[in-house]
N, C-alpha and C. Protein backbone atom coordinates (compact mmCIF):
# COMPACT_ATOMS: atom_id res chain seq x y z
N UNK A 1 30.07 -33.90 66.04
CA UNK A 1 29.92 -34.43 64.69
C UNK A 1 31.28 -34.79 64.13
N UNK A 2 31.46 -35.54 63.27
CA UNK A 2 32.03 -36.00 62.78
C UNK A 2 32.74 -35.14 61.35
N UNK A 3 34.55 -34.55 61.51
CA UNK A 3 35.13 -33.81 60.75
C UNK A 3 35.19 -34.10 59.59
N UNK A 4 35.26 -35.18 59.28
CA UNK A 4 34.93 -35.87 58.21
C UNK A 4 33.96 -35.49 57.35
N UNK A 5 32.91 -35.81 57.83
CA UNK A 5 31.28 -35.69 56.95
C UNK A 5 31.61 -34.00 56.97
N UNK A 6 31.78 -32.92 58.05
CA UNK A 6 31.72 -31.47 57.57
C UNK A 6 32.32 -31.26 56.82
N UNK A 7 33.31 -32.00 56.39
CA UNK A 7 34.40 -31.01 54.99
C UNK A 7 34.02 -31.83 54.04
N UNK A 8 33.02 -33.20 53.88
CA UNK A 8 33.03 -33.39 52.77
C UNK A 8 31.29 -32.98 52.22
N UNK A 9 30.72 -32.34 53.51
CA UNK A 9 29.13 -31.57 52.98
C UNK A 9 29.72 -29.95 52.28
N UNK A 10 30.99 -29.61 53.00
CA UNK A 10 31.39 -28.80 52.72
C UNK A 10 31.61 -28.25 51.56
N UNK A 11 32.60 -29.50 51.19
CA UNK A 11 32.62 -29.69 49.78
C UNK A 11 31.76 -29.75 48.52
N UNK A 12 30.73 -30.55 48.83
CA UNK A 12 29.42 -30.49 48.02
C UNK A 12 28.98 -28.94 48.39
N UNK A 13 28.70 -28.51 49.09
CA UNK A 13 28.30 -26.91 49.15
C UNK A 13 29.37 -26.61 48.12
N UNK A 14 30.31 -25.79 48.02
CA UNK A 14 31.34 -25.47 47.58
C UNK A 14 31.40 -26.23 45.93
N UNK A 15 30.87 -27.25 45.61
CA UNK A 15 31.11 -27.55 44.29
C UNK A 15 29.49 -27.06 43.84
N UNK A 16 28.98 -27.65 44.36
CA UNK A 16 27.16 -26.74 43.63
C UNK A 16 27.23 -25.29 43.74
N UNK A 17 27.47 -24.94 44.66
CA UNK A 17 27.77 -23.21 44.08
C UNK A 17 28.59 -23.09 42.99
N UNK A 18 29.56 -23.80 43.18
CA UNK A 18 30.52 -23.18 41.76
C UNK A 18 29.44 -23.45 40.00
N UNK A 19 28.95 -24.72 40.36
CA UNK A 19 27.74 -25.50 39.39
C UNK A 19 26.86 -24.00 38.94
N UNK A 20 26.17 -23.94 40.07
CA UNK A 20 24.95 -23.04 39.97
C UNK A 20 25.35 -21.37 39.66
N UNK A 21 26.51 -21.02 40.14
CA UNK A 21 27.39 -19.92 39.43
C UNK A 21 27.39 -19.75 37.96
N UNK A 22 28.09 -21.16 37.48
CA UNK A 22 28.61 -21.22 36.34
C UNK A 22 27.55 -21.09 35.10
N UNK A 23 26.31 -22.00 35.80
CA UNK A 23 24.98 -22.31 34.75
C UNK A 23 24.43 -20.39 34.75
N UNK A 24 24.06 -19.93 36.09
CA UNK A 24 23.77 -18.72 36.04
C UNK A 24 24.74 -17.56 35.49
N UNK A 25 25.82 -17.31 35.31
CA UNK A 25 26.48 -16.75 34.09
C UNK A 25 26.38 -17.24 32.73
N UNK A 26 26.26 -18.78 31.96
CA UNK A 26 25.80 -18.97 31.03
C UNK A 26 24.22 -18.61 30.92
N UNK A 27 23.72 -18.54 31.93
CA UNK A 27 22.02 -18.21 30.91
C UNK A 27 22.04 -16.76 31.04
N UNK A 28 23.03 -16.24 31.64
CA UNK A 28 23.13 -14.39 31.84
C UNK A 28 23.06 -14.47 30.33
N UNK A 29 24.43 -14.82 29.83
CA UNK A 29 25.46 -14.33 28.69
C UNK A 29 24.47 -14.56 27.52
N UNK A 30 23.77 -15.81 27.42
CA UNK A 30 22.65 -16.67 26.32
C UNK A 30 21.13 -15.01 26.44
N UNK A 31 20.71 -14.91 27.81
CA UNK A 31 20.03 -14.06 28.25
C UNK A 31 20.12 -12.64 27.02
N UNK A 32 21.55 -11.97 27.23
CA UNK A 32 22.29 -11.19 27.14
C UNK A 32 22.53 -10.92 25.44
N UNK A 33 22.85 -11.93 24.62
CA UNK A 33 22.23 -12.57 23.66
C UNK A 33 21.27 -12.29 22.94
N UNK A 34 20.55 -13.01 23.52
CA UNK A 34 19.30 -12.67 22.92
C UNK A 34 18.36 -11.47 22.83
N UNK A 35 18.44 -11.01 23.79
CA UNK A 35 18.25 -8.83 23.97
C UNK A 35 19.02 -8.30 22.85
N UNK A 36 20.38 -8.77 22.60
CA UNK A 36 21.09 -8.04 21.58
C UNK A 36 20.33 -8.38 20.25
N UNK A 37 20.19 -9.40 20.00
CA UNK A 37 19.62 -10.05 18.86
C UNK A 37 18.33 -9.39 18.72
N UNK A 38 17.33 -9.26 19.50
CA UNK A 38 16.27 -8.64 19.68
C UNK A 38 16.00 -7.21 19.01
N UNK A 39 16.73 -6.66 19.95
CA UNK A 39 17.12 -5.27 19.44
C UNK A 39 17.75 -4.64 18.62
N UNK A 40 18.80 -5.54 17.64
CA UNK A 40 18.82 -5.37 16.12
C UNK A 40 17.43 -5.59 15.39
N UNK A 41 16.67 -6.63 15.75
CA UNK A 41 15.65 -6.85 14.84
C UNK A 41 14.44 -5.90 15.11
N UNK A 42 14.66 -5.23 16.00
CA UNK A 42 13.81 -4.14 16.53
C UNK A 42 14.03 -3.27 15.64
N UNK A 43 15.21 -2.67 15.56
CA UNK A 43 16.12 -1.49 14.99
C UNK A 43 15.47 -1.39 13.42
N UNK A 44 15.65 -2.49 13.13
CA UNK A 44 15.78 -2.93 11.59
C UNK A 44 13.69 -3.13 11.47
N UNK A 45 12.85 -3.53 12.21
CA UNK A 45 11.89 -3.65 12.14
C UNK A 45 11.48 -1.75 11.95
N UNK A 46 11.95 -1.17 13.09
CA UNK A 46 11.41 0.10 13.29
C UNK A 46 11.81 1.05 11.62
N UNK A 47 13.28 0.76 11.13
CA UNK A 47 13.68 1.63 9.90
C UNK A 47 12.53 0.93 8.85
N UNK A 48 12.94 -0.17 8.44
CA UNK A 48 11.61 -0.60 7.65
C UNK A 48 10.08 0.09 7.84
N UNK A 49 9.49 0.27 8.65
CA UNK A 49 8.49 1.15 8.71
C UNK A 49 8.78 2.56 8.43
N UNK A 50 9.28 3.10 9.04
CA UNK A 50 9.88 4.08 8.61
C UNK A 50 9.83 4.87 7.60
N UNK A 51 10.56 3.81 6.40
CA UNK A 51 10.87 3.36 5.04
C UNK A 51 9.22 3.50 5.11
N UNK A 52 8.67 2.70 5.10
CA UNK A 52 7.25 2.22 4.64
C UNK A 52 6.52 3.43 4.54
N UNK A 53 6.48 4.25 5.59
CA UNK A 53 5.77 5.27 5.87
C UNK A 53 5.99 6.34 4.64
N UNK A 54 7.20 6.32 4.66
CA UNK A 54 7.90 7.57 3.67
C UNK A 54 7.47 7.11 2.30
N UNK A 55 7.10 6.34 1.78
CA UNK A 55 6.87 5.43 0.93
C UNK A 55 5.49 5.90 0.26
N UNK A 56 4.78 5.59 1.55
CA UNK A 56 3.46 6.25 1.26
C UNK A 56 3.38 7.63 1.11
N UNK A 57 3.93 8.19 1.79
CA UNK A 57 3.81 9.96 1.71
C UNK A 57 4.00 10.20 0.72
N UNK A 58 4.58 9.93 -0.12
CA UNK A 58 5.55 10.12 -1.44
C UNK A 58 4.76 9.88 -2.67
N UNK A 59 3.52 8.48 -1.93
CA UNK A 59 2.58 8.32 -3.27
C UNK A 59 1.49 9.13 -3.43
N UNK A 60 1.05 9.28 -1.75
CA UNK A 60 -0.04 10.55 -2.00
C UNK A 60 0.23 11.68 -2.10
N UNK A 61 1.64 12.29 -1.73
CA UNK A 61 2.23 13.26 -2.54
C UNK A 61 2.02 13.68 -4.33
N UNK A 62 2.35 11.98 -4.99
CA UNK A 62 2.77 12.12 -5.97
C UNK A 62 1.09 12.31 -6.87
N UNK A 63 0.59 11.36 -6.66
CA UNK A 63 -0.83 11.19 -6.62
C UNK A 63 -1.95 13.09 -6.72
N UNK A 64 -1.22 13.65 -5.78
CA UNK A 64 -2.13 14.83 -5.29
C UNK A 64 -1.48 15.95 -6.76
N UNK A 65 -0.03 16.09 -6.74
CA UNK A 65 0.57 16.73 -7.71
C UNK A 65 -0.27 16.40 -9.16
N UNK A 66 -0.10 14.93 -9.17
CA UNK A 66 -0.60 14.43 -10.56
C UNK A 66 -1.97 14.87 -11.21
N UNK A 67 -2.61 14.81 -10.22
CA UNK A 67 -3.93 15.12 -10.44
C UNK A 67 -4.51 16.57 -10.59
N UNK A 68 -3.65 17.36 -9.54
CA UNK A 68 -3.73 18.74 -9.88
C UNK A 68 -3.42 19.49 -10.69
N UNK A 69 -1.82 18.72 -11.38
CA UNK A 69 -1.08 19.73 -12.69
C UNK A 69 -2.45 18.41 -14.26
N UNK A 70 -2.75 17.65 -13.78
CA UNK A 70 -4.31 17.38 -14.86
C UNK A 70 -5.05 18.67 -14.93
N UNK A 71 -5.92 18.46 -13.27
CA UNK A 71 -7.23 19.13 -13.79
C UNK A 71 -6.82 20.63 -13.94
N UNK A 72 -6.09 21.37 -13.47
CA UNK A 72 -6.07 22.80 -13.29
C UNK A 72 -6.04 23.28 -14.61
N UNK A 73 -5.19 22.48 -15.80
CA UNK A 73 -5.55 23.29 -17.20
C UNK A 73 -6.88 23.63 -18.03
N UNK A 74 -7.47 22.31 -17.37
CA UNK A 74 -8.33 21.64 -17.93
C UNK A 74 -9.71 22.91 -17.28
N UNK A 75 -9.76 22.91 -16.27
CA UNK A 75 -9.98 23.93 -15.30
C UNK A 75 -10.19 25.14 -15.86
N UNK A 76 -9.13 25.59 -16.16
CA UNK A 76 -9.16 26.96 -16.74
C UNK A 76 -9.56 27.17 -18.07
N UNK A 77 -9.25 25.95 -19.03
CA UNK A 77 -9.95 26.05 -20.17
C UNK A 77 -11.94 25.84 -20.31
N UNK A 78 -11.96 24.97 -19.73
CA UNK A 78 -13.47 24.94 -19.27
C UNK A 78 -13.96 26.18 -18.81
N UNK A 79 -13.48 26.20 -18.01
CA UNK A 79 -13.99 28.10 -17.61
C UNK A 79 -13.77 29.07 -18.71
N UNK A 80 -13.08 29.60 -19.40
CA UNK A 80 -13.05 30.22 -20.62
C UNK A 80 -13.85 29.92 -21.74
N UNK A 81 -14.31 28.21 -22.09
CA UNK A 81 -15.23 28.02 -23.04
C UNK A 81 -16.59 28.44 -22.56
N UNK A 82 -16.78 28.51 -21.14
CA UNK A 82 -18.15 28.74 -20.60
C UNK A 82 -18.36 30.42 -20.66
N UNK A 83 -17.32 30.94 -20.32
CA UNK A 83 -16.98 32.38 -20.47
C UNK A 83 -17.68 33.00 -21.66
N UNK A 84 -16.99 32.50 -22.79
CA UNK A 84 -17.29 32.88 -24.32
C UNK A 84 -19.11 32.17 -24.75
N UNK A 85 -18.88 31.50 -23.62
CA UNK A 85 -20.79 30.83 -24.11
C UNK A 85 -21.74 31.58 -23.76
N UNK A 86 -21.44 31.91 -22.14
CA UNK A 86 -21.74 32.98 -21.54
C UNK A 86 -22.18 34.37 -22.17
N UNK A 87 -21.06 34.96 -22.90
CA UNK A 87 -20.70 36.23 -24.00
C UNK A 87 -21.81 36.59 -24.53
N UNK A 88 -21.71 34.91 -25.64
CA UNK A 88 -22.56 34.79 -27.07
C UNK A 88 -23.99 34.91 -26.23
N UNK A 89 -24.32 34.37 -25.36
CA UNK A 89 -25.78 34.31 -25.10
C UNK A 89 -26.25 35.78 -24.60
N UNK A 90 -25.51 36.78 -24.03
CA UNK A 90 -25.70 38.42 -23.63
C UNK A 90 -25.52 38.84 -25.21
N UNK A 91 -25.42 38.36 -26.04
CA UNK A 91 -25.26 38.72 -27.48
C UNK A 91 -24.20 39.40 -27.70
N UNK A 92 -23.30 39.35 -26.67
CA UNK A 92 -21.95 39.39 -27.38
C UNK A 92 -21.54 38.49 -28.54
N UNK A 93 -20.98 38.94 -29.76
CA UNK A 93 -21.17 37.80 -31.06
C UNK A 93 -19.43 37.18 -30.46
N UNK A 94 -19.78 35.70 -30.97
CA UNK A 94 -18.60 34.99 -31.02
C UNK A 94 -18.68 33.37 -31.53
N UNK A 95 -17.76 32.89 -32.35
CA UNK A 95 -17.92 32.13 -33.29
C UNK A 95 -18.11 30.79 -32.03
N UNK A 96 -19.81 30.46 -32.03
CA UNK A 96 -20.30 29.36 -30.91
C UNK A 96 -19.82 28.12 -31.55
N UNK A 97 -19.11 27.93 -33.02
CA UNK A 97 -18.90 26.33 -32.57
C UNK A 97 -17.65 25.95 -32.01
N UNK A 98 -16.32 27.14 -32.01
CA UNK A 98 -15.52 26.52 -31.41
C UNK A 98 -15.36 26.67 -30.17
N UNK A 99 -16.07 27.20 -29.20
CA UNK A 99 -16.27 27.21 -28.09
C UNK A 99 -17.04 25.82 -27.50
N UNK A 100 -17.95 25.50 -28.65
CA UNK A 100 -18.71 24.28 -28.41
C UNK A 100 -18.10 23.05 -28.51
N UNK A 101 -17.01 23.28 -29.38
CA UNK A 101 -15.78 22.06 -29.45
C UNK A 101 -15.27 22.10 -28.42
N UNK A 102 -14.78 22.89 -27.82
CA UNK A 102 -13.61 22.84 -26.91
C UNK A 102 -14.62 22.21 -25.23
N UNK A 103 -15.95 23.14 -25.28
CA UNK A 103 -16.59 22.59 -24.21
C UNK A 103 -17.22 20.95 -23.97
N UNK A 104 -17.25 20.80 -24.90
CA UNK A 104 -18.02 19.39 -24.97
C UNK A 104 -16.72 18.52 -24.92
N UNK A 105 -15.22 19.07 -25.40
CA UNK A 105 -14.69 17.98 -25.04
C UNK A 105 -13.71 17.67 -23.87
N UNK A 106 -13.98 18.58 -23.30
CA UNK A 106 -13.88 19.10 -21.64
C UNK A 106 -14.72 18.31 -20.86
N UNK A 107 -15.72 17.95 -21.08
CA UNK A 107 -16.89 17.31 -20.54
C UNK A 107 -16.59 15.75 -20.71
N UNK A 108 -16.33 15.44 -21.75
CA UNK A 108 -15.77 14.65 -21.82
C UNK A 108 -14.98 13.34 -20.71
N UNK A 109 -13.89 14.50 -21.74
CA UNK A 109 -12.52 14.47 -20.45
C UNK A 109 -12.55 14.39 -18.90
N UNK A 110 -13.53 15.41 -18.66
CA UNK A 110 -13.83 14.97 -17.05
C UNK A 110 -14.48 14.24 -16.56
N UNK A 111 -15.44 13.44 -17.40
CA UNK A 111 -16.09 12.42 -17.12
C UNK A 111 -15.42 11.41 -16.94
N UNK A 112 -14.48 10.93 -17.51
CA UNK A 112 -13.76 10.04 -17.49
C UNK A 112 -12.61 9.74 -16.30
């Protein structure tokens, strides 16, 4: 064969590798890139929930408190007006209308 044509196929070997090198380290680096990019928005996706979650806990937390420091007075006073109703009807004497105030507007109140 002819020395000629081998060093200049040679050559073309030798320049497309360097080609196909060069493109395959740029789509590494672009590759490489974009994982990074990814995985900030991952990062930042995952704290946001996170966030979100805690968010909620906090309302049905707040929610459960709220409702309990309500009814529990309310609770105990109802039970005491029923107490004293209770009383009056074993004929224990006790002045039935303000017990009757306080119960009826307990009733009320919790209806609502």
């Amino acid at each position: 064969m002819n020395p000629e044509l081998i060093e200049k196929a040679r050559q073309r070997e030798v320049a497309a590798r360097k080609a196909a090198e060069q493109l395959l380290e740029s789509k590494s680096i672009e590759l490489y890139n974009s994982m990074q990019s990814l995985a900030i928005s991952n990062k930042e996706l995952e704290e946001s929930l996170l966030r979100e979650k805690e968010l909620g806990l906090l309302k049905s937390s707040f929610i459960t408190v709220a409702s309990h420091q309500f009814r529990t007075p309310l609770a105990v006073i109802q039970s005491n007006a029923e107490l004293l109703e209770m009383l009056n009807n074993q004929g224990v004497k006790q002045e039935p209308e303000k017990y009757a105030v306080v119960t009826n507007g307990l009733q009320k109140q919790s209806l609502k």
